[in-house]
C-alpha atoms as a PDB file:
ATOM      1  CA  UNK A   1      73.203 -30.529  53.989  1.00  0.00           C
ATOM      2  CA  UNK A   2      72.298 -28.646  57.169  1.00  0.00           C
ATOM      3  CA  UNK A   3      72.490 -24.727  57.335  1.00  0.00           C
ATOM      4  CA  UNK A   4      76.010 -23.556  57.635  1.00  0.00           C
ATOM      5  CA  UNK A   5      76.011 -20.689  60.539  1.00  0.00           C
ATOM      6  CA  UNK A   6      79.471 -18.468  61.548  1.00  0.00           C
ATOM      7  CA  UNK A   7      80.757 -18.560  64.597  1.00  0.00           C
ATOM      8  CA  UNK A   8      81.168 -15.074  65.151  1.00  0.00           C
ATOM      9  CA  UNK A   9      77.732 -14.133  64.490  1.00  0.00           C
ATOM     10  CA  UNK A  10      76.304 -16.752  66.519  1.00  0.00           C
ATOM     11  CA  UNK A  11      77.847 -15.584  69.359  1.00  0.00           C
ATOM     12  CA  UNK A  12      76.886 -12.443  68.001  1.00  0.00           C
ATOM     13  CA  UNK A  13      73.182 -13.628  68.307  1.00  0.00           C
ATOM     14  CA  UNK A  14      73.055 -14.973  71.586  1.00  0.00           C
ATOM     15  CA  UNK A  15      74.609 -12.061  73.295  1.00  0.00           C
ATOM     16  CA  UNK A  16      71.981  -9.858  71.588  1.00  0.00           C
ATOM     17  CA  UNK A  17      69.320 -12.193  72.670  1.00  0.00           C
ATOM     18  CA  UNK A  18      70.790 -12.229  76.281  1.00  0.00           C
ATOM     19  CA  UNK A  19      71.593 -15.640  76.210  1.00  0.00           C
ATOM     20  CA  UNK A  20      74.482 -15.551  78.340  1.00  0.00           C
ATOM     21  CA  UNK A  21      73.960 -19.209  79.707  1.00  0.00           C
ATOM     22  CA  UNK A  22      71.624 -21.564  77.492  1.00  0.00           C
ATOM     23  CA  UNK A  23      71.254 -25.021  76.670  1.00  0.00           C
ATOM     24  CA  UNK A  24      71.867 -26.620  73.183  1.00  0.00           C
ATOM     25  CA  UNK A  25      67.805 -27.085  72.470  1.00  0.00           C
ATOM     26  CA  UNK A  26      67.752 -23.015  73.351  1.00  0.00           C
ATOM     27  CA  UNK A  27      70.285 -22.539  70.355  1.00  0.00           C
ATOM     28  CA  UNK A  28      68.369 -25.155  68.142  1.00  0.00           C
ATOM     29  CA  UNK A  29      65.214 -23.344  68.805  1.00  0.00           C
ATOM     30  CA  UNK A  30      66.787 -19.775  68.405  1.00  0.00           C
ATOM     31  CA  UNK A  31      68.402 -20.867  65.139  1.00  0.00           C
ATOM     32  CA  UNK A  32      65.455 -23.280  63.694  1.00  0.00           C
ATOM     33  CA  UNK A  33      68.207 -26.223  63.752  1.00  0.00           C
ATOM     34  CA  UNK A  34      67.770 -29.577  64.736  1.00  0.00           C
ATOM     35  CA  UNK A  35      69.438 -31.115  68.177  1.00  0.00           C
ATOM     36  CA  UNK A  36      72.289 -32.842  65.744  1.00  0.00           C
ATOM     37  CA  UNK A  37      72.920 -29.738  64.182  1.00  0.00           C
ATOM     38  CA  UNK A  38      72.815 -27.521  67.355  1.00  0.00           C
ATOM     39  CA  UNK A  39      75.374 -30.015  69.110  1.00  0.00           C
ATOM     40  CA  UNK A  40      78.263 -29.557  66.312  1.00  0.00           C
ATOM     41  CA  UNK A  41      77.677 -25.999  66.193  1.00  0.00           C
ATOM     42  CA  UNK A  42      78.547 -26.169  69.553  1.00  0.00           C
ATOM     43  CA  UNK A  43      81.280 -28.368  69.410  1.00  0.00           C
ATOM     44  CA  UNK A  44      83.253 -26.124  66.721  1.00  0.00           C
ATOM     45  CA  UNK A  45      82.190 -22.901  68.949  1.00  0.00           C
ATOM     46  CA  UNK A  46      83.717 -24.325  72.494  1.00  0.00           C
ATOM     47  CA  UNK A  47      86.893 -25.352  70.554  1.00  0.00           C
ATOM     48  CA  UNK A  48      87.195 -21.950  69.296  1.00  0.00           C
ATOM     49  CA  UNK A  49      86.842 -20.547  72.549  1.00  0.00           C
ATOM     50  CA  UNK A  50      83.145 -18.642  72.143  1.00  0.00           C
ATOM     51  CA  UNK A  51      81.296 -20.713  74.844  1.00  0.00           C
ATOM     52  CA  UNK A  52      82.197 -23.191  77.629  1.00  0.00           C
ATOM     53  CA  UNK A  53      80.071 -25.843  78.914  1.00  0.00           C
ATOM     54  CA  UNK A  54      78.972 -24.673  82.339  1.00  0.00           C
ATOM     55  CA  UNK A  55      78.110 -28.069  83.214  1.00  0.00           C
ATOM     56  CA  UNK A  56      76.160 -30.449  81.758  1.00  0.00           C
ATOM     57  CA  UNK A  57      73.298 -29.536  79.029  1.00  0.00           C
ATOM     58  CA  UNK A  58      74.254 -25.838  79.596  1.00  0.00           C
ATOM     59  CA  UNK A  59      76.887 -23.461  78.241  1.00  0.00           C
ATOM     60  CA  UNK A  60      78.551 -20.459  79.012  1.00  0.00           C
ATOM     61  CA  UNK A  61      78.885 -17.605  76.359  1.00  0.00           C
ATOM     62  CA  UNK A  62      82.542 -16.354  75.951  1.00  0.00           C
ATOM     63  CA  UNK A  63      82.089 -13.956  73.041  1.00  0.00           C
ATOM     64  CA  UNK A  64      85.174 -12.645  71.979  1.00  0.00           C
ATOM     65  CA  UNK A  65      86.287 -11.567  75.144  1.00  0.00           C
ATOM     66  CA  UNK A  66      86.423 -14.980  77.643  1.00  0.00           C
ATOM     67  CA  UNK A  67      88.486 -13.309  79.822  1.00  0.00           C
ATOM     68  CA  UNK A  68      86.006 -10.351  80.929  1.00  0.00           C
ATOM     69  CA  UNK A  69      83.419 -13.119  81.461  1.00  0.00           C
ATOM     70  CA  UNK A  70      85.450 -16.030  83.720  1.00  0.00           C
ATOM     71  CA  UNK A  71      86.986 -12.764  85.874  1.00  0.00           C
ATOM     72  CA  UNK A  72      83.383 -12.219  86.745  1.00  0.00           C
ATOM     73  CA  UNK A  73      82.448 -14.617  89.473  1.00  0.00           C
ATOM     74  CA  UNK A  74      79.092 -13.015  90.014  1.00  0.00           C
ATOM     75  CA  UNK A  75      77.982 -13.116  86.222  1.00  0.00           C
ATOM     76  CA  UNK A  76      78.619 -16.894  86.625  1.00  0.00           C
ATOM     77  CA  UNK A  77      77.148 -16.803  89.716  1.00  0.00           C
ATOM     78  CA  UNK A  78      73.686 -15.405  87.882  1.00  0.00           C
ATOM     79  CA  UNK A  79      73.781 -17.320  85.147  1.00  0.00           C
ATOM     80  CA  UNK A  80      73.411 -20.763  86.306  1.00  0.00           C
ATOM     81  CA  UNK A  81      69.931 -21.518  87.168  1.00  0.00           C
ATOM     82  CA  UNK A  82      66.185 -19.563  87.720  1.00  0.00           C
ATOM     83  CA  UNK A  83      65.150 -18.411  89.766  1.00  0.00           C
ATOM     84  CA  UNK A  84      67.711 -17.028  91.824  1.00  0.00           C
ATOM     85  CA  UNK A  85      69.986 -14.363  92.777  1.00  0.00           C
ATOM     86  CA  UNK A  86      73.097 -13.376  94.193  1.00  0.00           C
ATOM     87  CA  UNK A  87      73.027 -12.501  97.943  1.00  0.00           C
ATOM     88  CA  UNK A  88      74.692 -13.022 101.537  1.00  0.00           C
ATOM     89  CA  UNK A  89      78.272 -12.529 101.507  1.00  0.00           C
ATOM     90  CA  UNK A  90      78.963 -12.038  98.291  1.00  0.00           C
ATOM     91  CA  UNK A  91      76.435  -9.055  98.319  1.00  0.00           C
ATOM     92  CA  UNK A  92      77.576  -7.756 101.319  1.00  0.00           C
ATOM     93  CA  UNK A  93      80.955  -7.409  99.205  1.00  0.00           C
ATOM     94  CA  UNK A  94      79.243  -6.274  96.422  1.00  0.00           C
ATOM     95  CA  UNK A  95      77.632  -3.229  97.971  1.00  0.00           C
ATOM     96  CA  UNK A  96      80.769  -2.496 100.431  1.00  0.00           C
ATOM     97  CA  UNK A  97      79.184  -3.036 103.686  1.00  0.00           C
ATOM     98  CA  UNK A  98      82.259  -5.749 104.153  1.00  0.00           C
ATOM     99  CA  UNK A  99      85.658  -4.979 103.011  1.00  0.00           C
ATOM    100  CA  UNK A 100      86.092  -9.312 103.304  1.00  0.00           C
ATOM    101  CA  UNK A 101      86.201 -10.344  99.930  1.00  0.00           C
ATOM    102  CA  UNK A 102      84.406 -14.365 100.008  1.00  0.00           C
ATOM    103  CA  UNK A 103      85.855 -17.050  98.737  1.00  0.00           C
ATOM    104  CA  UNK A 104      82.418 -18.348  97.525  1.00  0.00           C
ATOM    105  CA  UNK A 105      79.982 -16.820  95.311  1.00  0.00           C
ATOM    106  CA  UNK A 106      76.522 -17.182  97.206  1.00  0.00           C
ATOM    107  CA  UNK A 107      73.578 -17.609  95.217  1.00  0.00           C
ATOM    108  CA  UNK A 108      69.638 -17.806  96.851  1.00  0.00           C
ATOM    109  CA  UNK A 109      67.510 -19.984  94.887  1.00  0.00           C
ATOM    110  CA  UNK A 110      64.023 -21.783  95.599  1.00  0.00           C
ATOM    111  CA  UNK A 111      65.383 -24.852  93.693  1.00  0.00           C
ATOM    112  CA  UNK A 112      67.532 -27.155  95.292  1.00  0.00           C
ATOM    113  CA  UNK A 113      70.730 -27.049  93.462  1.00  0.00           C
ATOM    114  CA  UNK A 114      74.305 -28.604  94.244  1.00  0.00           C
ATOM    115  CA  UNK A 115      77.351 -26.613  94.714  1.00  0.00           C
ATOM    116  CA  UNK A 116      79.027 -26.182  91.534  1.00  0.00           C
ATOM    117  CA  UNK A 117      83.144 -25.515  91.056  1.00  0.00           C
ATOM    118  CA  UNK A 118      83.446 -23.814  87.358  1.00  0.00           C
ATOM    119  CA  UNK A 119      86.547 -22.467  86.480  1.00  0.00           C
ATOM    120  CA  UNK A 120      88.207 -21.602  89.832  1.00  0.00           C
ATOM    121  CA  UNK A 121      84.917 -20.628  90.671  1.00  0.00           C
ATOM    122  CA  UNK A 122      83.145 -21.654  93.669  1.00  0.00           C
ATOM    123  CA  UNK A 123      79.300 -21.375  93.610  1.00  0.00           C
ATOM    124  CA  UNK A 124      77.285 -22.400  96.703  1.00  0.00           C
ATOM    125  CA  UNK A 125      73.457 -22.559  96.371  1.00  0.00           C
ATOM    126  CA  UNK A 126      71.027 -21.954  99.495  1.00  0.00           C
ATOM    127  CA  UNK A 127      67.620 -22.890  99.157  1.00  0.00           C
ATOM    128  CA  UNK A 128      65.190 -20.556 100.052  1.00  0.00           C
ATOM    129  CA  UNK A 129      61.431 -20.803 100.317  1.00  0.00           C
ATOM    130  CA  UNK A 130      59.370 -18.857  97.680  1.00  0.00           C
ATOM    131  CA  UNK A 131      57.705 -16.306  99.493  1.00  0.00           C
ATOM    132  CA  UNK A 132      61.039 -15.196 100.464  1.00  0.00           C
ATOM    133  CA  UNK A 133      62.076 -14.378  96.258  1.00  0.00           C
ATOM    134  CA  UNK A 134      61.929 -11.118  96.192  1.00  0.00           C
ATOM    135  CA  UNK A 135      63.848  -8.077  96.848  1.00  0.00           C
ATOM    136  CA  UNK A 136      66.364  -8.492  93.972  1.00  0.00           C
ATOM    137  CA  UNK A 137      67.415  -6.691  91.282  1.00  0.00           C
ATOM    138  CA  UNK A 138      69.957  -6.593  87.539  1.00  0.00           C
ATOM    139  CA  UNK A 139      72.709  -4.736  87.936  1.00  0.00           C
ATOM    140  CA  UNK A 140      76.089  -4.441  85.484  1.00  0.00           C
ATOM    141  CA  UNK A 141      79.152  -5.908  87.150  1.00  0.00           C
ATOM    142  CA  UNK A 142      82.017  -5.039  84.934  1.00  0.00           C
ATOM    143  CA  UNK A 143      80.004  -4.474  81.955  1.00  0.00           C
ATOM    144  CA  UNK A 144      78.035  -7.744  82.355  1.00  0.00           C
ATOM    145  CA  UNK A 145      74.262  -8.363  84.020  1.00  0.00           C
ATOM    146  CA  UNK A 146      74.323 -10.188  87.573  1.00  0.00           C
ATOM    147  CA  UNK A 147      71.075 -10.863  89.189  1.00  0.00           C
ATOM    148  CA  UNK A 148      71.941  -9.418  92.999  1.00  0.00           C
ATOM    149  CA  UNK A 149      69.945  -8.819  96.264  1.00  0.00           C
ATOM    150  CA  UNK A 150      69.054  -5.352  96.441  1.00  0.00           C
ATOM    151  CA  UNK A 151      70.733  -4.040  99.631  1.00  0.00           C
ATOM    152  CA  UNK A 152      67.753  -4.531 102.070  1.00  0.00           C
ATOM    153  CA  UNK A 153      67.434  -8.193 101.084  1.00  0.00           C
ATOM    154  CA  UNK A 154      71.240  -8.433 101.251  1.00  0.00           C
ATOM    155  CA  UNK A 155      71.046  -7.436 104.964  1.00  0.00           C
ATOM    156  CA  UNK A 156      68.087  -9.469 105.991  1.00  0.00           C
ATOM    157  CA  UNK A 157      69.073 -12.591 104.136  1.00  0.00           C
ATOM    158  CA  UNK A 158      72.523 -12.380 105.930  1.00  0.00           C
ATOM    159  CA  UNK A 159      71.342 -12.191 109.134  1.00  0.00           C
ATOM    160  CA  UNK A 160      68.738 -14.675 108.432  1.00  0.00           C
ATOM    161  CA  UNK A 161      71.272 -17.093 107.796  1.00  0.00           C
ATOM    162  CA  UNK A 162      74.406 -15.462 109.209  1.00  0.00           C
ATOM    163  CA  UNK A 163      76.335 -18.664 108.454  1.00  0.00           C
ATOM    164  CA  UNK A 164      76.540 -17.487 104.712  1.00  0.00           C
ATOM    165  CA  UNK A 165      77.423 -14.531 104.954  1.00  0.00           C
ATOM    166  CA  UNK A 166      80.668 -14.175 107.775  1.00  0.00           C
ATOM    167  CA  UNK A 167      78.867 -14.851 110.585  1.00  0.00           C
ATOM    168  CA  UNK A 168      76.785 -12.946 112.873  1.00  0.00           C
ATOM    169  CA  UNK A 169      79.474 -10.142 113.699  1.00  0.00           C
ATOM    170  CA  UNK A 170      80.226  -9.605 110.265  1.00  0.00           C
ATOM    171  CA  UNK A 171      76.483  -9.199 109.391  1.00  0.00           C
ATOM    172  CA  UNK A 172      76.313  -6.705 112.075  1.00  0.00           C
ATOM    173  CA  UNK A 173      78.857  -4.751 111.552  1.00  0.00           C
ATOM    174  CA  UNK A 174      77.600  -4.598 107.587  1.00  0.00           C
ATOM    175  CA  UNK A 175      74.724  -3.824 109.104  1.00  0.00           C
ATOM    176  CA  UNK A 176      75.981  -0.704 110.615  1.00  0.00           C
ATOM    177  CA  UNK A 177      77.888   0.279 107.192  1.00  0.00           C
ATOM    178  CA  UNK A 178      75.486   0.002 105.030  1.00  0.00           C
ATOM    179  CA  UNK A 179      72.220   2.322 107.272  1.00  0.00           C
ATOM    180  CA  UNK A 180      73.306   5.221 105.689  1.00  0.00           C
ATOM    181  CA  UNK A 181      72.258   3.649 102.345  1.00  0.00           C
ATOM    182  CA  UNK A 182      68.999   1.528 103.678  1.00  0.00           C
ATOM    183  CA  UNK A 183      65.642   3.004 103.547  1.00  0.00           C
ATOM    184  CA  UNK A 184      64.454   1.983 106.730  1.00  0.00           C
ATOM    185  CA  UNK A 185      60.809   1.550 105.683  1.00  0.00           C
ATOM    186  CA  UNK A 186      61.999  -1.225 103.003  1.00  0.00           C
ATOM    187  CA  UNK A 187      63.884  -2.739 105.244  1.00  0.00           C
ATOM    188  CA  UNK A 188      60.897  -3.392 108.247  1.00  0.00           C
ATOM    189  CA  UNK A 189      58.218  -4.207 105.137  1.00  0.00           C
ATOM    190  CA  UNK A 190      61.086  -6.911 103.313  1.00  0.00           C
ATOM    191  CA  UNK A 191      61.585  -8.303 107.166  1.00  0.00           C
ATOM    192  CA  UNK A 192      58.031  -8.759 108.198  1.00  0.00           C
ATOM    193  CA  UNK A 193      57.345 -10.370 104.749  1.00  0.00           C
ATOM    194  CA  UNK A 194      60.167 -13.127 105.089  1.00  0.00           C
ATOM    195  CA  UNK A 195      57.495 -14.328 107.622  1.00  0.00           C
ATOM    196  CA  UNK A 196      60.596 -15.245 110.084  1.00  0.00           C
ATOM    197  CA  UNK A 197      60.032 -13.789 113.857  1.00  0.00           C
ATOM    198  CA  UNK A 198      63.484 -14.527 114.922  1.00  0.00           C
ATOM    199  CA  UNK A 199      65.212 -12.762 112.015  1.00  0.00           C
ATOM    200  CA  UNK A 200      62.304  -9.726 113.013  1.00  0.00           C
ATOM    201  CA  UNK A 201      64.072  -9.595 116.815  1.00  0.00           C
ATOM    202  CA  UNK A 202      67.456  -9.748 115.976  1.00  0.00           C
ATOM    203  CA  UNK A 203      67.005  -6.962 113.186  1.00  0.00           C
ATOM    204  CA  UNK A 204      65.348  -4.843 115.930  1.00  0.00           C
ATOM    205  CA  UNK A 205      67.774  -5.210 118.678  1.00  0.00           C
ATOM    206  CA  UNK A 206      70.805  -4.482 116.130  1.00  0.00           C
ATOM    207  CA  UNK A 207      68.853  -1.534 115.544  1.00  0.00           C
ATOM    208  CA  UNK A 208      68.115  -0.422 118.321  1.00  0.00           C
ATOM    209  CA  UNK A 209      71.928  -0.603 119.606  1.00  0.00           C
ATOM    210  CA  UNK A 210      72.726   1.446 116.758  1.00  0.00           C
ATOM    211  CA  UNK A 211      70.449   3.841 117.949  1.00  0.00           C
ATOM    212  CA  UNK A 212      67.626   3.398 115.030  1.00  0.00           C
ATOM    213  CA  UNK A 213      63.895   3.867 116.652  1.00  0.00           C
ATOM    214  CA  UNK A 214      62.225   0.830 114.870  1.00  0.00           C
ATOM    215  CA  UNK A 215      58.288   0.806 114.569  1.00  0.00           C
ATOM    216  CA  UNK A 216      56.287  -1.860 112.802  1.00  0.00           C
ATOM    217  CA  UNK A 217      58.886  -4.848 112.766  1.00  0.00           C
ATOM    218  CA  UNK A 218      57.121  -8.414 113.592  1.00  0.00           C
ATOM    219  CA  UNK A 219      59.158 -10.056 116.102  1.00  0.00           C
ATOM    220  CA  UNK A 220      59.259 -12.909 118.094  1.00  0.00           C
ATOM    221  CA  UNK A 221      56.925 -14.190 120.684  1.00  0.00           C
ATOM    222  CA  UNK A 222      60.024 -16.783 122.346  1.00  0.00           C
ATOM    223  CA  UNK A 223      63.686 -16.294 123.149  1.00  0.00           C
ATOM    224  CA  UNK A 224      65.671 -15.824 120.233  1.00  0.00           C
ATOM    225  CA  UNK A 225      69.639 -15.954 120.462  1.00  0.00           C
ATOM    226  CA  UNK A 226      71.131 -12.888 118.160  1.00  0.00           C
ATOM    227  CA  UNK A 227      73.734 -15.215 117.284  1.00  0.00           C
ATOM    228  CA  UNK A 228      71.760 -18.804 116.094  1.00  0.00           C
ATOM    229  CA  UNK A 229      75.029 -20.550 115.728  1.00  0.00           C
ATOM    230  CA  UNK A 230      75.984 -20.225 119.333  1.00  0.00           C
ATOM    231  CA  UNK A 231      74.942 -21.553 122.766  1.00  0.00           C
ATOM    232  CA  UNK A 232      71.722 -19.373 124.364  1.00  0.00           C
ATOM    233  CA  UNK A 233      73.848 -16.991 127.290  1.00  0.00           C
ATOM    234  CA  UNK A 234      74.335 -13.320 127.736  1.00  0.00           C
ATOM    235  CA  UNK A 235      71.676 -10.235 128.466  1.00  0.00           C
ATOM    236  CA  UNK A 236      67.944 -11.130 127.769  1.00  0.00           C
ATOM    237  CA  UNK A 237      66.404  -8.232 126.093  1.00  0.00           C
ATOM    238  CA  UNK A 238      62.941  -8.265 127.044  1.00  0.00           C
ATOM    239  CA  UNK A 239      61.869  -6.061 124.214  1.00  0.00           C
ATOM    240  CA  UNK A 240      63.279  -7.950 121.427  1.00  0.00           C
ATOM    241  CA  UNK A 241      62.914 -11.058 123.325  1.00  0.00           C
ATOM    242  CA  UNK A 242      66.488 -11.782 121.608  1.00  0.00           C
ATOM    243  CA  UNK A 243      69.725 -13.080 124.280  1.00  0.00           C
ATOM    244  CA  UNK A 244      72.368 -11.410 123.054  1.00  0.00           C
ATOM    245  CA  UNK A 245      75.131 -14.504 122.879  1.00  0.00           C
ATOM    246  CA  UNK A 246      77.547 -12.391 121.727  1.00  0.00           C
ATOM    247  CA  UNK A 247      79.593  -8.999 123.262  1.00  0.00           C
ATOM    248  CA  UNK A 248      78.933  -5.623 121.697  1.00  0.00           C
ATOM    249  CA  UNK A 249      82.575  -5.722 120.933  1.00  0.00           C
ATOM    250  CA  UNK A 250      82.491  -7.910 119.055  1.00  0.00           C
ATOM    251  CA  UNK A 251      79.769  -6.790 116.756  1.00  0.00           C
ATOM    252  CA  UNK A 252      80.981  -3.640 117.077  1.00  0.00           C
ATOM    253  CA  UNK A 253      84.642  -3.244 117.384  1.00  0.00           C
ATOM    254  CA  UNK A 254      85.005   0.186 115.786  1.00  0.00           C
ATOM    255  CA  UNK A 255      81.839   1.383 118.426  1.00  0.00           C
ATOM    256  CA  UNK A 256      78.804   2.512 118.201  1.00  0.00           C
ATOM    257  CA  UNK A 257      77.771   6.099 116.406  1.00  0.00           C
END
């Protein structure tokens, strides 16, 4: 007869191991159990509520308090695959540079990884290449770890991509919330090392209209619109080389300073 384990302290084990999200062969190898035995000792733990399958060959640990963990979009969010971490929008949110709450939880990964729906859950995966993993850090999100863009790489990735994140205008205007808590230093050295020139001129003509001196930043030798979803019109600014597509008002609408 196989070893007999309780439920309770399983669950008790993986959350002291930090196995939030695992697979069954993790729990056969943290137990010394065999694949057969590992799958029924899952079986009995999902129907008594201690872990959910996440999707397939991976589960979610419930513990004894499944509520705390499926209210906590960005724990899911960080649990699902590695390398990655939370970012754009949702870390916008996170950090209160946008008072728009997404819809989506936004995850930046080097692996390509379809969208997944868990539990009223929406998780959207962008690929990103791997020079560009960095600038990320744990954090506790209602007494759980997330894996979240610090607030630098929060900025940058969102107005690298400004299509995950709100748009353009609502990276901006983030942008402006959140320079009281940047280090401005970090934030030039994390934008010349995502090795993207156009993301370098539209950081420093943002800046610059906030009124931020910039020195340092690697920008663009082209054109670059400030807004990369949108047709190429508006004021060329030479220094930045960026065409600024879209009105100050609209980036702006409370004003500037």
């Amino acid at each position: 007869m196989g070893k007999q384990f309780s439920l309770i302290s399983t669950a008790q084990t993986l959350w002291q191991s930090g196995l939030f999200a695992f697979t069954s062969r993790t729990l056969a190898d943290l137990l010394n159990i065999d694949a057969v035995q590992a799958a029924h000792l899952l079986a009995r733990m999902e129907a008594q509520g201690l872990v959910v399958k996440l999707e397939r060959g991976k589960y979610l640990l419930l513990g004894l308090s499944p509520e705390r963990t499926l209210s906590n979009p960005l724990f899911i969010g960080s649990q699902v695959l590695s390398p990655a971490y939370i970012s754009f929008w949702s870390a916008l949110h996170f950090y209160g540079f946008t008072e728009q709450v997404p819809q989506t939880v936004f995850v930046a990964t080097t692996r390509r990884k379809s969208n997944l729906a868990f539990q009223g859950v929406n998780l959207f995966f962008v690929t990103i290449p791997s020079y560009q993993m960095f600038g990320y850090q744990r954090e506790m999100h209602g007494d759980l770890p997330i894996v979240i863009a610090d607030k630098a790489k929060a900025i940058l990735d969102s107005l690298q991509r400004p299509q995950y994140a709100g748009g353009l205008s609502e990276v901006a205007k983030s942008l402006s919330n959140a320079l009281a808590d940047l280090d401005l230093l970090t934030l030039i050295t994390y934008a010349n090392q995502m090795r993207n020139l156009s993301l370098g001129s539209r950081l420093g003509y943002l800046l610059g209209v906030l009124g931020v001196t910039v020195e340092g930043l690697e920008v663009s030798r082209g054109p670059v619109n400030l807004d990369p979803e949108k047709p190429r019109h508006g004021v060329f600014d030479s220094r930045w080389r960026v065409y600024a597509n879209l009105p100050l008002q609209s980036l702006f609408p409370q004003g500037i300073g």
